[in-house]
N, C-alpha and C. Protein backbone atom coordinates (compact mmCIF):
# COMPACT_ATOMS: atom_id res chain seq x y z
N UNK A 1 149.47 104.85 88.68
CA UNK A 1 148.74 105.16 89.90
C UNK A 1 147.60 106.15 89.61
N UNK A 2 147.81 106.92 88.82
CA UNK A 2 146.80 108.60 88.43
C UNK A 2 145.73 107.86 88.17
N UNK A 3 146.09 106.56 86.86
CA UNK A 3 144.63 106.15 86.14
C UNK A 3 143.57 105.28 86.99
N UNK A 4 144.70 104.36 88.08
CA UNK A 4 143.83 103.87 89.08
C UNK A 4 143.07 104.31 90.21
N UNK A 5 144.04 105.49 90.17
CA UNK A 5 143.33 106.24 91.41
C UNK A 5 142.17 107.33 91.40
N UNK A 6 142.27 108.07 89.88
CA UNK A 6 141.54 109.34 89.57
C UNK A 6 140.54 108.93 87.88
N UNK A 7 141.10 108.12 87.19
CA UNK A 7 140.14 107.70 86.35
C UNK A 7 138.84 106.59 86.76
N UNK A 8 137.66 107.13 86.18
CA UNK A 8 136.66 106.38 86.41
C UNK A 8 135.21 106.61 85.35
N UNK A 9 136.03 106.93 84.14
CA UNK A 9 134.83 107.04 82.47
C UNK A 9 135.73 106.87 81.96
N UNK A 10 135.34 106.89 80.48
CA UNK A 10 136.13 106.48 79.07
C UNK A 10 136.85 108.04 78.43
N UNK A 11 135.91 109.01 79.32
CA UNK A 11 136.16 110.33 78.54
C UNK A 11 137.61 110.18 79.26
N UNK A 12 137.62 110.62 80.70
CA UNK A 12 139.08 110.76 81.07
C UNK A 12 139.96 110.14 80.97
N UNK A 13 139.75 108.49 80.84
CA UNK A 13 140.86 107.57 80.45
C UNK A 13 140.95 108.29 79.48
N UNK A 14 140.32 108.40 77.74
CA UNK A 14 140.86 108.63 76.90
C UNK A 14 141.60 110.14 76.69
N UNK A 15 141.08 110.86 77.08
CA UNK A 15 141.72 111.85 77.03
C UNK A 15 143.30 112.24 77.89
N UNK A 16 143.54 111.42 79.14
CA UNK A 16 144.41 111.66 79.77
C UNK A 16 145.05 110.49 78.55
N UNK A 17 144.89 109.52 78.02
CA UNK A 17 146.52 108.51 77.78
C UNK A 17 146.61 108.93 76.47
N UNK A 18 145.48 109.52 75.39
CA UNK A 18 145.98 109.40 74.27
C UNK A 18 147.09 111.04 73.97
N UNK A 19 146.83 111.67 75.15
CA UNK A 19 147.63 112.48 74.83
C UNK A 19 149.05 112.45 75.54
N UNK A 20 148.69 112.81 77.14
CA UNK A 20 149.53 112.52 78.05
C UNK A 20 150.56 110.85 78.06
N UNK A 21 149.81 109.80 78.27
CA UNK A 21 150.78 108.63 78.12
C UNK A 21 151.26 108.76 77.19
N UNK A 22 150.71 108.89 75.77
CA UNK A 22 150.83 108.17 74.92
C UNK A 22 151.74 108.95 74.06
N UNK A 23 151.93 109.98 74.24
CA UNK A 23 153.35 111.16 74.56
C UNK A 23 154.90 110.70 75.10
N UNK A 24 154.66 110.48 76.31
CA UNK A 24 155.46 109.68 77.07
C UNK A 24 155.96 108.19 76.30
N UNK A 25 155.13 107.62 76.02
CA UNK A 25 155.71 106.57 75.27
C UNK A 25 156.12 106.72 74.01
N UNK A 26 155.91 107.61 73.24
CA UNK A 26 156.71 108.02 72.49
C UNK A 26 157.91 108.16 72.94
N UNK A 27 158.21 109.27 73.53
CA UNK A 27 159.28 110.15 74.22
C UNK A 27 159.85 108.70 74.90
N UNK A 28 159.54 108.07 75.88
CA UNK A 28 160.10 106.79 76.22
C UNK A 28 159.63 105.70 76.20
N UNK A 29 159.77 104.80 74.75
CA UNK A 29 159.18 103.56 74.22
C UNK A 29 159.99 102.59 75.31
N UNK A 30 160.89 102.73 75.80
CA UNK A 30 160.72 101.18 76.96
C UNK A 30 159.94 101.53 77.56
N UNK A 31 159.19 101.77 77.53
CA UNK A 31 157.85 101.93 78.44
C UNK A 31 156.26 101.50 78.68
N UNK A 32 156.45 101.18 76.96
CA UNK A 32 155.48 100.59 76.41
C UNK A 32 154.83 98.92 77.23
N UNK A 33 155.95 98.49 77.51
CA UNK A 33 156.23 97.29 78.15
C UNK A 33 155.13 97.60 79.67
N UNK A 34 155.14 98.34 79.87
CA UNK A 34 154.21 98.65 81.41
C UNK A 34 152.78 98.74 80.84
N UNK A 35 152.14 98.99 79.55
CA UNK A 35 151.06 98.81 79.12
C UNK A 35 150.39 97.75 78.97
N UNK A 36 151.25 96.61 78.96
CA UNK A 36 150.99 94.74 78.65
C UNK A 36 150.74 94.93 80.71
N UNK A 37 151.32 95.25 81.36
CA UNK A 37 151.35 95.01 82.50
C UNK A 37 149.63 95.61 82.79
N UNK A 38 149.24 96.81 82.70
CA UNK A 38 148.30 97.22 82.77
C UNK A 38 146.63 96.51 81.99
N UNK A 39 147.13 95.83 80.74
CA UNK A 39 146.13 95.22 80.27
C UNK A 39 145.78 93.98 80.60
N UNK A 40 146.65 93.92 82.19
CA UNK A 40 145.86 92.78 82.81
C UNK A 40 145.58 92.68 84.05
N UNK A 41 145.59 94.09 84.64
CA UNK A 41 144.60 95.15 85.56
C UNK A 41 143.53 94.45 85.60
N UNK A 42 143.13 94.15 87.34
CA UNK A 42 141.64 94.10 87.42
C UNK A 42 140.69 95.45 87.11
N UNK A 43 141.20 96.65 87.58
CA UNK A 43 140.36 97.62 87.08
C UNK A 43 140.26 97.98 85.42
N UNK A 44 139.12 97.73 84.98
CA UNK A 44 138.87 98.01 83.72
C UNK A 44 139.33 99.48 82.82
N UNK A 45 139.49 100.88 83.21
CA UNK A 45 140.12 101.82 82.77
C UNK A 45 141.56 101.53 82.93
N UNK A 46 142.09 100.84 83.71
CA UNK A 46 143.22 100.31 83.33
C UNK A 46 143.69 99.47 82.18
N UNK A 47 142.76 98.72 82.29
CA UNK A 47 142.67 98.05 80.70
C UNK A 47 142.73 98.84 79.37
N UNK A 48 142.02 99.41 79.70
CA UNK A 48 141.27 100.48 78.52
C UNK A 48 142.32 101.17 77.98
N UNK A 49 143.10 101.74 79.12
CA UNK A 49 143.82 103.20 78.87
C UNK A 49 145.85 102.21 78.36
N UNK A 50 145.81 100.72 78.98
CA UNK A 50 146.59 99.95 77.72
C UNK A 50 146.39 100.02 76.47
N UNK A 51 145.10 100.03 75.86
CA UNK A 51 144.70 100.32 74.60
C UNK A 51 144.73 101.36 74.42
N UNK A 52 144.43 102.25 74.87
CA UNK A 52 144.46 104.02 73.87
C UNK A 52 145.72 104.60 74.16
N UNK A 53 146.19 104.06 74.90
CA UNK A 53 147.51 105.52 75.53
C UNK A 53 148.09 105.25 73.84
N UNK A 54 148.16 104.07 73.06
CA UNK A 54 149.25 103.99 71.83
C UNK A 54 148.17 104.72 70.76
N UNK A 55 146.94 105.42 70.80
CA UNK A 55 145.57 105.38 69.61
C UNK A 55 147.06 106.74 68.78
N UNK A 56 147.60 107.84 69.11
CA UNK A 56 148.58 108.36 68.85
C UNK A 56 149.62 108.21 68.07
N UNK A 57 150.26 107.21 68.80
CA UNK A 57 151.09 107.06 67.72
C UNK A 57 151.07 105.66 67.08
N UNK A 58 149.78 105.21 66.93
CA UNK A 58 149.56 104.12 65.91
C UNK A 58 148.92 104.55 64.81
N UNK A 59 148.45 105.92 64.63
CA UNK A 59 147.97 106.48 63.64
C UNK A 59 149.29 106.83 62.86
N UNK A 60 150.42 106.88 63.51
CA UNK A 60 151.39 107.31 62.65
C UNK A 60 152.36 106.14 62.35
N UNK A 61 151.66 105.00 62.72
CA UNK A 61 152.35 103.44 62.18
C UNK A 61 153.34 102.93 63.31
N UNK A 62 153.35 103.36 64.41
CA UNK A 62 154.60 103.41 65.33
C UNK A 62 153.75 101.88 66.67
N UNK A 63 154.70 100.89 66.75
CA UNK A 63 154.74 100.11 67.89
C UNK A 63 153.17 98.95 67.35
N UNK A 64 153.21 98.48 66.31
CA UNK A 64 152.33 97.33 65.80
C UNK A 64 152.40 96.53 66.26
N UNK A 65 153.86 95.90 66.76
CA UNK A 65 153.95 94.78 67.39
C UNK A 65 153.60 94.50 69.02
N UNK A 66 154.06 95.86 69.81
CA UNK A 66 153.00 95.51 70.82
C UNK A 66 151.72 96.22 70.70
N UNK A 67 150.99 96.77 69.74
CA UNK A 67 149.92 96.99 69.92
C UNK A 67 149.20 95.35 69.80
N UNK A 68 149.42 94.63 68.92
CA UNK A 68 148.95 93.02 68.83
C UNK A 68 149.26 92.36 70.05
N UNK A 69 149.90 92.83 70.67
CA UNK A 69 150.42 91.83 72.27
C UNK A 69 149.30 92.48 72.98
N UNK A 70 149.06 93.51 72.79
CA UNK A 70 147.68 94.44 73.70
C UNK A 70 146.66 93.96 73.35
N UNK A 71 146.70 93.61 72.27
CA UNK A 71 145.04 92.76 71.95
C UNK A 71 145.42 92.05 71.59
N UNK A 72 146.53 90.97 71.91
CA UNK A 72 146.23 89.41 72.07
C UNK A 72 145.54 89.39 73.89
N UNK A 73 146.14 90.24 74.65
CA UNK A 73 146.11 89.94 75.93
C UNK A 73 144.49 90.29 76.66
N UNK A 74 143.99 91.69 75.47
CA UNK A 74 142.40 92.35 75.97
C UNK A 74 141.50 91.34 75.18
N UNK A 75 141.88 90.50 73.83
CA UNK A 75 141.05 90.23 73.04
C UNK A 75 139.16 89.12 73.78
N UNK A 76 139.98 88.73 74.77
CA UNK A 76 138.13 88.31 74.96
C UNK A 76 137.76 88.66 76.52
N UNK A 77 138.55 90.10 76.70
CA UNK A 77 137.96 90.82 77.92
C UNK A 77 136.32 91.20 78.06
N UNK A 78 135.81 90.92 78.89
CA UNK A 78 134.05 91.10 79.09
C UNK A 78 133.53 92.65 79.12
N UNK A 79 134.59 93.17 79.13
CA UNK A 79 134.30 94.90 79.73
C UNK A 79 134.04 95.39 77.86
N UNK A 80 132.60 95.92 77.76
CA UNK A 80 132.35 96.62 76.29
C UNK A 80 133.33 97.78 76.07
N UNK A 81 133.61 98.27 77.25
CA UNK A 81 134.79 99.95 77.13
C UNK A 81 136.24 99.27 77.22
N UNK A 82 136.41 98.20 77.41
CA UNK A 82 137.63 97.56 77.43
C UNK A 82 137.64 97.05 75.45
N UNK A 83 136.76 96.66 75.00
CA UNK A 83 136.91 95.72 73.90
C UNK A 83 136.89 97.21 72.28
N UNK A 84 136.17 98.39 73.12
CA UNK A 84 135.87 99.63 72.36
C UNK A 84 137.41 100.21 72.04
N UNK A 85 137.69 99.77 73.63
CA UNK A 85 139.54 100.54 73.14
C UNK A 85 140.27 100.19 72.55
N UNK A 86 139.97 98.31 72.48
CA UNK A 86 141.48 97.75 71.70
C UNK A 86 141.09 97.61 69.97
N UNK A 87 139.36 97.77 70.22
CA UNK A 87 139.14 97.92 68.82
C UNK A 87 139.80 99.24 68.01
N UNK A 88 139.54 100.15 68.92
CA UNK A 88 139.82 101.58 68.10
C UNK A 88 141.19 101.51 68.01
N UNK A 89 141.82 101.07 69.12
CA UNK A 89 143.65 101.08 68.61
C UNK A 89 143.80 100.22 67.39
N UNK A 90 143.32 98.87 66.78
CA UNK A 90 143.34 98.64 65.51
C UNK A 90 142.71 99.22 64.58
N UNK A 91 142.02 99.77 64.54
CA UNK A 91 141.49 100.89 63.91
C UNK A 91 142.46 101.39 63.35
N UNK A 92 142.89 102.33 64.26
CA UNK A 92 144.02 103.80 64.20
C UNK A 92 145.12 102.71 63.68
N UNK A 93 145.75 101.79 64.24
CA UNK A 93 146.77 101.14 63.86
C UNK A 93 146.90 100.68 61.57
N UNK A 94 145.34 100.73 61.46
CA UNK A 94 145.29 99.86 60.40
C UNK A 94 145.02 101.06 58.87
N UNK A 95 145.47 102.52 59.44
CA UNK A 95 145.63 103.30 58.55
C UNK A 95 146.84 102.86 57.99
N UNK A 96 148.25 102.78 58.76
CA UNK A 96 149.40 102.55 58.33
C UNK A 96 149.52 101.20 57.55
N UNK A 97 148.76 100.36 58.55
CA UNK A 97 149.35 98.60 58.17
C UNK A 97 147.88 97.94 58.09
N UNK A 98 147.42 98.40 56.94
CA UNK A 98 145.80 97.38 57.03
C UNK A 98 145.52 96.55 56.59
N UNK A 99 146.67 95.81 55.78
CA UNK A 99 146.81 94.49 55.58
C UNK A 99 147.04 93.35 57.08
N UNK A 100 148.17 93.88 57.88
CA UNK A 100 148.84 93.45 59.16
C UNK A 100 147.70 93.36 59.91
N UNK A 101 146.92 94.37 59.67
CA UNK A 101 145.60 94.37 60.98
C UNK A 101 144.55 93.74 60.64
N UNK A 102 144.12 93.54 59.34
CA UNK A 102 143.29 92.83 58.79
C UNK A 102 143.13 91.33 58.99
N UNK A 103 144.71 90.88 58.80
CA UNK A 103 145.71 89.75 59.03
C UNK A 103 145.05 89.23 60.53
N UNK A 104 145.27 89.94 61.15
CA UNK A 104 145.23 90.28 62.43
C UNK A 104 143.68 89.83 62.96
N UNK A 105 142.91 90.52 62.70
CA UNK A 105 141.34 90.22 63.05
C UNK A 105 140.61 89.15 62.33
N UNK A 106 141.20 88.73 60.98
CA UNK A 106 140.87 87.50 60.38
C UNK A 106 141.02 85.88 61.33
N UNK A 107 142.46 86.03 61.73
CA UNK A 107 143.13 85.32 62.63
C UNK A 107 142.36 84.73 64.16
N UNK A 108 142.00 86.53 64.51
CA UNK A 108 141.03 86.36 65.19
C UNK A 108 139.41 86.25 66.22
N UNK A 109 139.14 86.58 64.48
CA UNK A 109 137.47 86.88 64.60
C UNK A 109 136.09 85.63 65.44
N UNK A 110 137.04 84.76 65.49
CA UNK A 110 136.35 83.84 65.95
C UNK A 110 136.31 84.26 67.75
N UNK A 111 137.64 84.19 68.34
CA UNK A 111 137.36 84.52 69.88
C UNK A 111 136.88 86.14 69.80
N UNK A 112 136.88 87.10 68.97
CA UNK A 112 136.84 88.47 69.15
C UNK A 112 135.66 89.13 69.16
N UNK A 113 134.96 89.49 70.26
CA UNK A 113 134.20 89.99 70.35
C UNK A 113 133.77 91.23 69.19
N UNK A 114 132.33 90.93 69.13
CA UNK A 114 132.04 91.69 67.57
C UNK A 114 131.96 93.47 67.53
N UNK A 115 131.95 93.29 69.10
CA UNK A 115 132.32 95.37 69.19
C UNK A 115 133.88 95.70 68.87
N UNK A 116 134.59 94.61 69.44
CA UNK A 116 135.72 95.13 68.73
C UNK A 116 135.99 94.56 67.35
N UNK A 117 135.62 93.50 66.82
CA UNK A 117 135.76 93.42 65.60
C UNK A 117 135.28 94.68 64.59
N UNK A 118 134.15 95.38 64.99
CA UNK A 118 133.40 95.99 64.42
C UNK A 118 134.10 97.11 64.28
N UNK A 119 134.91 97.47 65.55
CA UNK A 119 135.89 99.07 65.61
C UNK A 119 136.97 98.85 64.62
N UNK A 120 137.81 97.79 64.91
CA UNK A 120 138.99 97.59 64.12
C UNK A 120 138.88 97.17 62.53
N UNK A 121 138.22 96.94 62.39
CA UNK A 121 137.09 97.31 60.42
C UNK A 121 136.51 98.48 59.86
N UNK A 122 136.56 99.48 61.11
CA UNK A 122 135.18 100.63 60.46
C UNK A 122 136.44 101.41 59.18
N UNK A 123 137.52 101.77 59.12
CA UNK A 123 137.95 102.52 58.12
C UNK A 123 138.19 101.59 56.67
N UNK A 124 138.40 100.38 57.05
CA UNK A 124 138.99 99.44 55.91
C UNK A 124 137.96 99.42 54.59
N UNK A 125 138.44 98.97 53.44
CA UNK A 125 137.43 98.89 52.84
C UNK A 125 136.35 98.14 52.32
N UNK A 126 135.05 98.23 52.12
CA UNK A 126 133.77 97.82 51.98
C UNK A 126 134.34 96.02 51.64
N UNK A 127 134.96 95.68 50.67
CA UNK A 127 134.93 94.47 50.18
C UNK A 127 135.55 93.30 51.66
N UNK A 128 136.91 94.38 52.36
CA UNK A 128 137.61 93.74 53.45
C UNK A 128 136.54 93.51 54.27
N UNK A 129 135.61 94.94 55.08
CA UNK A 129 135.14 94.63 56.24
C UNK A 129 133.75 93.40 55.93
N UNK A 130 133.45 93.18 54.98
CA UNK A 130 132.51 92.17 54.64
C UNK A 130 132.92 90.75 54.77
N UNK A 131 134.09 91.02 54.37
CA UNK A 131 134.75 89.66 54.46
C UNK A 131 135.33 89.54 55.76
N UNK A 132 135.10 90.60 56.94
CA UNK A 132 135.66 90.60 58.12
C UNK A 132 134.40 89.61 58.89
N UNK A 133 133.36 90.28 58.70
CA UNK A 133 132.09 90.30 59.43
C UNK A 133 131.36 88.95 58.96
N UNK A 134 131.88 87.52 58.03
CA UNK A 134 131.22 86.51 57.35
C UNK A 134 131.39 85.58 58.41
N UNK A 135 130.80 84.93 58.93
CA UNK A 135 130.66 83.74 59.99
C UNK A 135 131.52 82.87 59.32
């Protein structure tokens, strides 16, 4: 309700889920399950804040498998701050598992919009993201 009712930029989505939610879902991973629900929100920071509330603890390798259900479900959303978030959660996700995520955006670079292709490549390395970015 908070994010629908009081979020309306990228600063406060991100800052309220990657700390606050994304805390909480730690602390209570059945919960995670209400984020798939949210990433298919007509309001777009709703979307968004499905993708970042996990940017936390996917840096520390935690919940891969629904982070991929989160961007199977955002992957050809029209919103650029929607496609920025699920990029950066593969991003963050692909310190731990950057083969899995690589896997992942190879799979599906064709429907994936190239802002998020572009986020979920920026740490990988030079030889991968080239071979990310080849038509």
């Amino acid at each position: 309700m908070w994010i629908d009712k009081y979020i309306d930029n990228w600063a406060e989505c991100d800052t309220f889920c990657n700390h606050t939610v994304g805390s909480f879902i730690e602390k209570f991973p059945s919960y995670v399950s209400r984020l798939k629900v949210w990433a298919k929100n007509n309001n777009l920071w709703m979307r968004r804040a499905a993708a970042v509330s996990l940017i936390v603890p996917a840096k520390q390798g935690k919940f891969l498998e629904d982070i991929f259900e989160i961007a199977d479900i955002l992957l050809t959303d029209k919103e650029d701050m929607v496609q920025k978030g699920y990029g950066w959660l593969l991003k963050e996700a692909s310190r731990k598992h950057q083969n899995e995520v690589f896997d992942y955006v190879i799979r599906n670079k064709e429907k994936m919009p190239r802002t998020a292709l572009r986020y979920a490549i920026e740490k990988m390395p030079q030889e991968l993201r080239k071979k990310a970015m080849r038509k």
